[in-house]
C-alpha atoms as a PDB file:
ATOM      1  CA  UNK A   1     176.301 316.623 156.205  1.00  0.00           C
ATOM      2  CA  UNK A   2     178.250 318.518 154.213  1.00  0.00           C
ATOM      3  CA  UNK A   3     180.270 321.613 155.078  1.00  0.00           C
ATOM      4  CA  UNK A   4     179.126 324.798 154.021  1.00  0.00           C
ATOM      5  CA  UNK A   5     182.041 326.390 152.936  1.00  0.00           C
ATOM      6  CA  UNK A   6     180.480 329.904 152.598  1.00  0.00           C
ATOM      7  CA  UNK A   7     179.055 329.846 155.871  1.00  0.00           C
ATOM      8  CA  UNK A   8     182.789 328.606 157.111  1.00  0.00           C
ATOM      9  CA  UNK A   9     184.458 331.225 155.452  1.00  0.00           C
ATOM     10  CA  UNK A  10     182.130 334.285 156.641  1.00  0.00           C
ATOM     11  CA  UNK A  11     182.521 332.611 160.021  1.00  0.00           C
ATOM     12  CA  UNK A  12     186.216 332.373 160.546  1.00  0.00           C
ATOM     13  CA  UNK A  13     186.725 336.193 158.597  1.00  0.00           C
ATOM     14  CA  UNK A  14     184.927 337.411 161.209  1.00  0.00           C
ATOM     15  CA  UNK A  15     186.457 336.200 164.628  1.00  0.00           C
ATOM     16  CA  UNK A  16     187.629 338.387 166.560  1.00  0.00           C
ATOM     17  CA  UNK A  17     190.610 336.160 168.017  1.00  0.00           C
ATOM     18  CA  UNK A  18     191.344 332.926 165.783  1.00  0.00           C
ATOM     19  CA  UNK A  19     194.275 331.001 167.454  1.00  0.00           C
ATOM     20  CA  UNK A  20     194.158 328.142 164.741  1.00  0.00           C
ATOM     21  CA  UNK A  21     196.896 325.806 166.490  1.00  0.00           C
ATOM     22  CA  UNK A  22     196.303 323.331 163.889  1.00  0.00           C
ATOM     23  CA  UNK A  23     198.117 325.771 160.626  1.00  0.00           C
ATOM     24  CA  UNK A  24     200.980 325.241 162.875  1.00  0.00           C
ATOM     25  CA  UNK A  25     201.368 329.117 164.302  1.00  0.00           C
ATOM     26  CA  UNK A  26     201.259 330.256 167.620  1.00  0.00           C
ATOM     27  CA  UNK A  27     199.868 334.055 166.180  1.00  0.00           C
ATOM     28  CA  UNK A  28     196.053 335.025 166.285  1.00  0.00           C
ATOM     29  CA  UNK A  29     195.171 334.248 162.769  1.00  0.00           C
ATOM     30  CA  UNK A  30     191.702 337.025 163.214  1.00  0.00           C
ATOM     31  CA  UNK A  31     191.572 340.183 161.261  1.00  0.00           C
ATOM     32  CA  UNK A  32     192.922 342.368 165.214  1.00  0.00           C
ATOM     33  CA  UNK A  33     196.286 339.954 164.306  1.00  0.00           C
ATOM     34  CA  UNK A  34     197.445 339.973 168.046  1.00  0.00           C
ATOM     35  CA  UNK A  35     201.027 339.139 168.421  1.00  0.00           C
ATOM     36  CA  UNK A  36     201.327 335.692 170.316  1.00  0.00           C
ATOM     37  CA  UNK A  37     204.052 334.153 172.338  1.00  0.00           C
ATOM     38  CA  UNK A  38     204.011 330.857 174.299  1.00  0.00           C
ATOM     39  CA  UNK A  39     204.256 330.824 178.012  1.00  0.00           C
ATOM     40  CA  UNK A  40     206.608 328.442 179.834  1.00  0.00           C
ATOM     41  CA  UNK A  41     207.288 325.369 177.312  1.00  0.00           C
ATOM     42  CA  UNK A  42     204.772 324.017 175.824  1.00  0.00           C
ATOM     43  CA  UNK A  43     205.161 322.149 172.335  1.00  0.00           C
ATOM     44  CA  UNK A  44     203.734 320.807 169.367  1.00  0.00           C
ATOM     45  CA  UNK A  45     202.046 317.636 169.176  1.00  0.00           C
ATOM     46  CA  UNK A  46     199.412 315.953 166.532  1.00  0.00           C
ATOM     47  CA  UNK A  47     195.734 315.312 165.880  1.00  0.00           C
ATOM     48  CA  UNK A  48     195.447 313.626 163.018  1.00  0.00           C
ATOM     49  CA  UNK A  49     197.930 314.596 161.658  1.00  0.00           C
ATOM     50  CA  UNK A  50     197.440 318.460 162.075  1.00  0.00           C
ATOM     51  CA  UNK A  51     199.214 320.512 164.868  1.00  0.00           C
ATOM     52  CA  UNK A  52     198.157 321.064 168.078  1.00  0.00           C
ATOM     53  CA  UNK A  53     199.149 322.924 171.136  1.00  0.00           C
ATOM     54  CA  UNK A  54     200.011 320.827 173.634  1.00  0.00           C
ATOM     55  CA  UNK A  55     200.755 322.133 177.388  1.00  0.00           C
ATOM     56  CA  UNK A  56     203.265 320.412 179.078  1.00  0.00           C
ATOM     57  CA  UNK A  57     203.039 322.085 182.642  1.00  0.00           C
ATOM     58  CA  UNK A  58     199.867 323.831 184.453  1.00  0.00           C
ATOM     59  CA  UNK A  59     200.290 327.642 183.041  1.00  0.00           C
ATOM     60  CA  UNK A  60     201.651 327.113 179.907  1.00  0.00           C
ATOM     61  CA  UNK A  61     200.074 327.700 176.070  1.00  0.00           C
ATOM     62  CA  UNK A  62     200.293 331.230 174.601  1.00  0.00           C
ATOM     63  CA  UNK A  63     199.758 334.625 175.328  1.00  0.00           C
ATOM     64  CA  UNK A  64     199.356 338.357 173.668  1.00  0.00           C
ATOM     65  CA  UNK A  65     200.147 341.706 175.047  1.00  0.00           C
ATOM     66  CA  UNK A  66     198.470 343.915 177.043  1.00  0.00           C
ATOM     67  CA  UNK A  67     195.457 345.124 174.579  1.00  0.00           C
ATOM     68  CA  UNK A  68     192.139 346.295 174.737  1.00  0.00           C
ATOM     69  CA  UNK A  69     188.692 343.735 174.832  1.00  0.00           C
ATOM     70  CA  UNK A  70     188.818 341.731 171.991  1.00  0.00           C
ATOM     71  CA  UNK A  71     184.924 340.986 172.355  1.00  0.00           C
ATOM     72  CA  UNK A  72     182.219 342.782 174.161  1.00  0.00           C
ATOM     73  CA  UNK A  73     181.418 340.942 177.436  1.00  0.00           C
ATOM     74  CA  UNK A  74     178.272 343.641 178.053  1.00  0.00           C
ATOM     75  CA  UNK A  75     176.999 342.111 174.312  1.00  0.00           C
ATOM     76  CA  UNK A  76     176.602 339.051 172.724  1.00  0.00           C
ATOM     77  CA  UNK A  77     179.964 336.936 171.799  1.00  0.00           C
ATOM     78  CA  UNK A  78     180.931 333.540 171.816  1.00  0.00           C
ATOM     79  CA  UNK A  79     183.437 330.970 172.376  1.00  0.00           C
ATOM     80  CA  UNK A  80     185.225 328.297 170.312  1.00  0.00           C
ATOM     81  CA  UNK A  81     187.114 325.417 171.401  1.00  0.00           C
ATOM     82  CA  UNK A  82     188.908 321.798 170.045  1.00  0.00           C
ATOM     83  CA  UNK A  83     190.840 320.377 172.127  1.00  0.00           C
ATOM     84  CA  UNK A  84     191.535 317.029 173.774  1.00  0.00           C
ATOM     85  CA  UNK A  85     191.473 317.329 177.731  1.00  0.00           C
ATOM     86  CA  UNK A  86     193.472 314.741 179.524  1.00  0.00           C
ATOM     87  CA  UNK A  87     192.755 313.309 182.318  1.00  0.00           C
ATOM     88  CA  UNK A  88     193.775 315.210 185.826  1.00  0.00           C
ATOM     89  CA  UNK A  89     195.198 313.711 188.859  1.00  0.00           C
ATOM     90  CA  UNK A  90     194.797 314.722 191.083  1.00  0.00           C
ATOM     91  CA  UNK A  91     191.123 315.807 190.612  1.00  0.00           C
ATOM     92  CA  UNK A  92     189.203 318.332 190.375  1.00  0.00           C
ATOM     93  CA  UNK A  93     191.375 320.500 188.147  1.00  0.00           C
ATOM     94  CA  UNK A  94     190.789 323.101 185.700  1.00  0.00           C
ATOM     95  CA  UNK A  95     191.839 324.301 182.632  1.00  0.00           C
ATOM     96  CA  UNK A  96     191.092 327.670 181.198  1.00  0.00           C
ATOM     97  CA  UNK A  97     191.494 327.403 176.922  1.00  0.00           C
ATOM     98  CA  UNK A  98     190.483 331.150 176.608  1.00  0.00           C
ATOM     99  CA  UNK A  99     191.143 333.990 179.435  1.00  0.00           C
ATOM    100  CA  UNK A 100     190.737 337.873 178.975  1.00  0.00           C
ATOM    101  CA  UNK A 101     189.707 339.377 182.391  1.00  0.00           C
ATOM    102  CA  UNK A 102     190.596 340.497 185.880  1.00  0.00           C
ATOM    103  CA  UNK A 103     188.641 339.813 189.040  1.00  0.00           C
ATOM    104  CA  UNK A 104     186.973 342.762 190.192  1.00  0.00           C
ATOM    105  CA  UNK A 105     187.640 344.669 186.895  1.00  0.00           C
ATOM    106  CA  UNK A 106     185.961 343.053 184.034  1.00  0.00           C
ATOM    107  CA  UNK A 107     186.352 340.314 181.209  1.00  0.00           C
ATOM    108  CA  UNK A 108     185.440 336.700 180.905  1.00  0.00           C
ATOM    109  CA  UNK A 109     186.929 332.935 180.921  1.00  0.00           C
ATOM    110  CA  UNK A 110     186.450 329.967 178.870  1.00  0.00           C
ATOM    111  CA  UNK A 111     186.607 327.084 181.613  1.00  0.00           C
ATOM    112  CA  UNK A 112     187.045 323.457 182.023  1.00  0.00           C
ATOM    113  CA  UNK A 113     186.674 321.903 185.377  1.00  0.00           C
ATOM    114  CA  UNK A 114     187.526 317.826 186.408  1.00  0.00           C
ATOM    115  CA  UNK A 115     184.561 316.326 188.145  1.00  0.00           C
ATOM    116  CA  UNK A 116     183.602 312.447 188.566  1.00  0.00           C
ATOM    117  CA  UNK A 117     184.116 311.065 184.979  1.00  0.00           C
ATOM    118  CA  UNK A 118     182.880 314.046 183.140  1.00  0.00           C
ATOM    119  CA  UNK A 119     184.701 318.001 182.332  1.00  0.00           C
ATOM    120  CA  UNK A 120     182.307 320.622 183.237  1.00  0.00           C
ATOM    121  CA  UNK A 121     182.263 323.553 180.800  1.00  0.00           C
ATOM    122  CA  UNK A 122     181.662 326.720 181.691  1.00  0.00           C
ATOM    123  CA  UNK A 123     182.444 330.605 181.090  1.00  0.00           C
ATOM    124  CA  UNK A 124     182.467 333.168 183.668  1.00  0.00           C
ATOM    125  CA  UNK A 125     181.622 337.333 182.909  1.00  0.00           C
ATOM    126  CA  UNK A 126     183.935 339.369 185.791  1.00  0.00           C
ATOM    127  CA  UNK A 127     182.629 342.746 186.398  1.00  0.00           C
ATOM    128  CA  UNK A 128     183.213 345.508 188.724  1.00  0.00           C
ATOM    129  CA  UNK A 129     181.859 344.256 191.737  1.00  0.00           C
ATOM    130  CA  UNK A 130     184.509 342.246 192.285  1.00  0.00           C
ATOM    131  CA  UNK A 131     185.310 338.454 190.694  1.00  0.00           C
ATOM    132  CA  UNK A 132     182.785 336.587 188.727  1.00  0.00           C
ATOM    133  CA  UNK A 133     179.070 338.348 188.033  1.00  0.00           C
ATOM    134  CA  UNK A 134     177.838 336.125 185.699  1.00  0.00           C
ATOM    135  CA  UNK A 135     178.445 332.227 184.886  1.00  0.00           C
ATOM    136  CA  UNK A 136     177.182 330.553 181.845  1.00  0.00           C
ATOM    137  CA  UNK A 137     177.645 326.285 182.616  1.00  0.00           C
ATOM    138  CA  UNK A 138     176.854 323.522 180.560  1.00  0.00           C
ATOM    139  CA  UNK A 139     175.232 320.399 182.463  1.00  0.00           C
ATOM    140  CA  UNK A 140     178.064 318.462 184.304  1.00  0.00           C
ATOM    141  CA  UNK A 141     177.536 315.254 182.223  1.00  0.00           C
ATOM    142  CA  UNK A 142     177.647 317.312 178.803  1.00  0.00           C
ATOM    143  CA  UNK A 143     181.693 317.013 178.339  1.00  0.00           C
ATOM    144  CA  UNK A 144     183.185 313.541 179.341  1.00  0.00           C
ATOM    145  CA  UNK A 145     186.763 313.250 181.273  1.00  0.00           C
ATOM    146  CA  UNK A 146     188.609 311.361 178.372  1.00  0.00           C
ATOM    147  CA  UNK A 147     191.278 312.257 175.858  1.00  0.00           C
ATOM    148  CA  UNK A 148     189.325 312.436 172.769  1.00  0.00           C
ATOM    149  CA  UNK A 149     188.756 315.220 170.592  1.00  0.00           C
ATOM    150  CA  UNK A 150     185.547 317.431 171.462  1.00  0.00           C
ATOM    151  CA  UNK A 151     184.318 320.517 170.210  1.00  0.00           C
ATOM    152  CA  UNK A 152     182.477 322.894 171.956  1.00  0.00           C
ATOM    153  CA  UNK A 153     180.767 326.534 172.079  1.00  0.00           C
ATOM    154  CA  UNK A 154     179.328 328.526 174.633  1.00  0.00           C
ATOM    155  CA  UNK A 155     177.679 331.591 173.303  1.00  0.00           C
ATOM    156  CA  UNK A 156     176.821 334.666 176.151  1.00  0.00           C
ATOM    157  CA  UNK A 157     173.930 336.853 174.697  1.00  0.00           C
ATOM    158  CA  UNK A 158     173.003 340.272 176.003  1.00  0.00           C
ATOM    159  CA  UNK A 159     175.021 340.321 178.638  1.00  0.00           C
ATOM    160  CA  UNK A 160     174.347 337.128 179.411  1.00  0.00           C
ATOM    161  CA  UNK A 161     170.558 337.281 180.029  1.00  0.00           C
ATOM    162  CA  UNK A 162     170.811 333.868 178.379  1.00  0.00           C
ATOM    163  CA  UNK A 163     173.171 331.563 176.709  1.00  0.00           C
ATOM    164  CA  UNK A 164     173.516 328.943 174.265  1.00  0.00           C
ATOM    165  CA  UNK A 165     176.280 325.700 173.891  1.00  0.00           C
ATOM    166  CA  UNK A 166     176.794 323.389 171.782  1.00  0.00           C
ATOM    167  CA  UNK A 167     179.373 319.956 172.046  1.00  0.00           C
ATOM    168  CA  UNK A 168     180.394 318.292 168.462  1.00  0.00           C
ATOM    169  CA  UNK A 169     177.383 320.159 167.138  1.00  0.00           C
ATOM    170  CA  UNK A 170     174.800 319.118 169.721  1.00  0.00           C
ATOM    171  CA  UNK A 171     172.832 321.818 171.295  1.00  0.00           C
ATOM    172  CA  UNK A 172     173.304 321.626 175.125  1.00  0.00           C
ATOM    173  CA  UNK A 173     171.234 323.381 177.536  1.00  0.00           C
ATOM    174  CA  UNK A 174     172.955 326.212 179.647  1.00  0.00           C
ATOM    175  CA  UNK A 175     172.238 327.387 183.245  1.00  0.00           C
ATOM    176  CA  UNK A 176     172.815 330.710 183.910  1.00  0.00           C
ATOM    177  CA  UNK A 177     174.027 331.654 187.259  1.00  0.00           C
ATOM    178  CA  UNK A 178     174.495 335.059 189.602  1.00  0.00           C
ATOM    179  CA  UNK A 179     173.134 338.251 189.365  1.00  0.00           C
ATOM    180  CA  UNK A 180     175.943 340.914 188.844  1.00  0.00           C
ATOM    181  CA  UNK A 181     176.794 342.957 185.719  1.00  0.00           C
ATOM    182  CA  UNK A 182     179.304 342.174 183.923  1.00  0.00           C
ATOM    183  CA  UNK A 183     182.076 344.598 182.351  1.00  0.00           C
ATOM    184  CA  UNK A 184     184.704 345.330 180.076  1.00  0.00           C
ATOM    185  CA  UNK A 185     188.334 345.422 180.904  1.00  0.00           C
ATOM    186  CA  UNK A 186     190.002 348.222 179.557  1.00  0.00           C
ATOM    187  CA  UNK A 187     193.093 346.312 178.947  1.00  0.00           C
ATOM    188  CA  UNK A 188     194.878 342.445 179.774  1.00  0.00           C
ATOM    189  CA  UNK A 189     196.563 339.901 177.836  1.00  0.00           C
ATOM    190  CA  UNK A 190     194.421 337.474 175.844  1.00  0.00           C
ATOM    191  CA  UNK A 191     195.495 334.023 177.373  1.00  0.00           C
ATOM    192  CA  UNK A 192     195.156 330.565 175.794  1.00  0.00           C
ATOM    193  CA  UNK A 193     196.075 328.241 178.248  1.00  0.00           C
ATOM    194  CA  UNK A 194     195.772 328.207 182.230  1.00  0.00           C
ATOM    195  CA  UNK A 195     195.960 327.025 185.658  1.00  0.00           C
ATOM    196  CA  UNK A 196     196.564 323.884 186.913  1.00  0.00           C
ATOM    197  CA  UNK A 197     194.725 321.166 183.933  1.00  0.00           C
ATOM    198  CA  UNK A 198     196.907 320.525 180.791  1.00  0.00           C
ATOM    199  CA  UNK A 199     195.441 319.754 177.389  1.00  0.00           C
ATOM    200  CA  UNK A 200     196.290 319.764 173.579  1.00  0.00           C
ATOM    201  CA  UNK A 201     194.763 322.576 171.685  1.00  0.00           C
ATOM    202  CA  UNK A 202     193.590 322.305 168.166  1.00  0.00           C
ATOM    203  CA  UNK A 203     191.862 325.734 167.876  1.00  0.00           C
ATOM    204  CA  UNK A 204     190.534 328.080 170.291  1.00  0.00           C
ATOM    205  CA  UNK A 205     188.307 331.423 168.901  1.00  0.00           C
ATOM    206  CA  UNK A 206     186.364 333.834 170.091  1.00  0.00           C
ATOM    207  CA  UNK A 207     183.232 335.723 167.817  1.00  0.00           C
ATOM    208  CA  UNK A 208     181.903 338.912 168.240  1.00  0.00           C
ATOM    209  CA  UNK A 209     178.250 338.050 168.007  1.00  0.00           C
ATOM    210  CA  UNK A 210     175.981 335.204 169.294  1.00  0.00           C
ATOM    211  CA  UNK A 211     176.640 332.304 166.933  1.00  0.00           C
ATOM    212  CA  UNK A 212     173.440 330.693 165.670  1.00  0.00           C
ATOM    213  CA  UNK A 213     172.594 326.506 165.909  1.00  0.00           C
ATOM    214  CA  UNK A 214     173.362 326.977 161.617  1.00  0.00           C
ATOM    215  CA  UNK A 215     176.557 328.518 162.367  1.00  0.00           C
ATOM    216  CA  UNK A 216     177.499 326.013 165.695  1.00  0.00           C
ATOM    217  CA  UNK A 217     176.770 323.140 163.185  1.00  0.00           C
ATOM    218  CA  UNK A 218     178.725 324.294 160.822  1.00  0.00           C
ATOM    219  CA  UNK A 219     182.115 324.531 162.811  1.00  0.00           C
ATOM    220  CA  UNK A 220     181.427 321.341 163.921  1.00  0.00           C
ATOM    221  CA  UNK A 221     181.739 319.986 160.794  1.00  0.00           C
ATOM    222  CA  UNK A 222     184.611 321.792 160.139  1.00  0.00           C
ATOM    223  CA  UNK A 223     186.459 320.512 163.022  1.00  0.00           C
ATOM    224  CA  UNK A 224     185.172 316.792 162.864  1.00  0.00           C
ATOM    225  CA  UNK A 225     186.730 316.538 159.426  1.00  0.00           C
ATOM    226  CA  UNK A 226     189.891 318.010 160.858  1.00  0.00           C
ATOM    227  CA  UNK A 227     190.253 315.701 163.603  1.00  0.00           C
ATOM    228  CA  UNK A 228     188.469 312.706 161.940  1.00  0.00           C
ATOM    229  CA  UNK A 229     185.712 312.430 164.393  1.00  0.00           C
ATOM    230  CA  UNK A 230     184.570 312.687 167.669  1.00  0.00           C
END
């Protein structure tokens, strides 16, 4: 289909942290403009031809300061990723593309964990009863355990009474998991890369507001003609 360029641009204006990898800058391209700086070495390579991220040890992409919640985890946001995940040995592993939290405090985590063939994507609300209140997960054969590009969304709404995902534009279903309440930090470092799986980031974003199936579609688009397909 084509890509609705309007809908693209409201979309992207309105991020509220846009670390577009693939314009070939480390900094938060969003209207906030957080300063960015890479942690440990990781370089550039190439997807299609565009930029990318790529993490060449377990802790390594890029990092901001110490600033306040860039969305509202006790809300509706959402989550934005293209990357290509490699494969892990040993296995399981994980990978964390977005991070803004601290156990027992508040926040949330974009997350990609190695299973048998397959990544399973999920994103976990921290709140103040200590580590992770509420999980949003996508089923475990949604994402599979290759190198190729893949773009995906998980969307938390109202505090994550339910959720929403979608991978290269196709809805997924989404199980929501514990009880607790999630909070806000009042401050951390926005974090694009972590712990101990490495992959090569295209873009990773993060919306203040519960993107819609129009808007999911959309991005996909956007990103399959960046990448050349899925």
């Amino acid at each position: 289909m084509p890509l609705d360029q309007v809908r693209y641009s409201r979309l992207i204006a309105s991020a509220a942290f846009d670390a577009s990898f693939y314009k070939g800058t480390w900094q938060d391209l969003s209207r906030n403009g957080l300063a960015m700086t890479p942690v440990g070495n990781p370089s550039w390579a190439r997807c299609n031809g565009r930029p990318c991220l790529k993490q060449n040890a377990i802790n390594q992409g890029a990092t901001s300061g110490v600033v306040g919640p860039v969305v509202d985890v006790t809300g509706s946001f959402s989550v934005e990723v293209l990357l290509q995940a490699g494969v892990e040995t040993p296995v399981p592993s994980v990978n964390v593309p977005l991070y803004q939290a601290t156990a027992g405090v508040g926040g949330f985590a974009f997350q990609l964990r190695t299973g048998a063939g397959w990544w399973t994507a999920y994103m976990d609300l921290f709140g103040l009863g200590g580590g992770v209140q509420r999980r949003l997960t996508m089923p475990a054969d949604s994402w599979p355990w290759d190198t190729k590009p893949r773009h995906g969304i998980i969307v938390s709404r109202n505090a994550t009474s339910d959720g929403l995902a979608w991978l290269n534009g196709i809805p997924r279903a989404v199980v929501v998991t514990l009880i607790g309440p999630p909070a806000n930090i009042v401050n951390q470092t926005v974090l694009v890369g972590a712990d101990r799986g490495m992959c090569i980031y295209s873009l990773v974003r993060a919306y203040p507001f519960a993107l819609t199936n129009e808007d999911a579609a959309c991005l996909a688009e956007a990103a399959r003609e960046m990448v050349g397909g899925f």
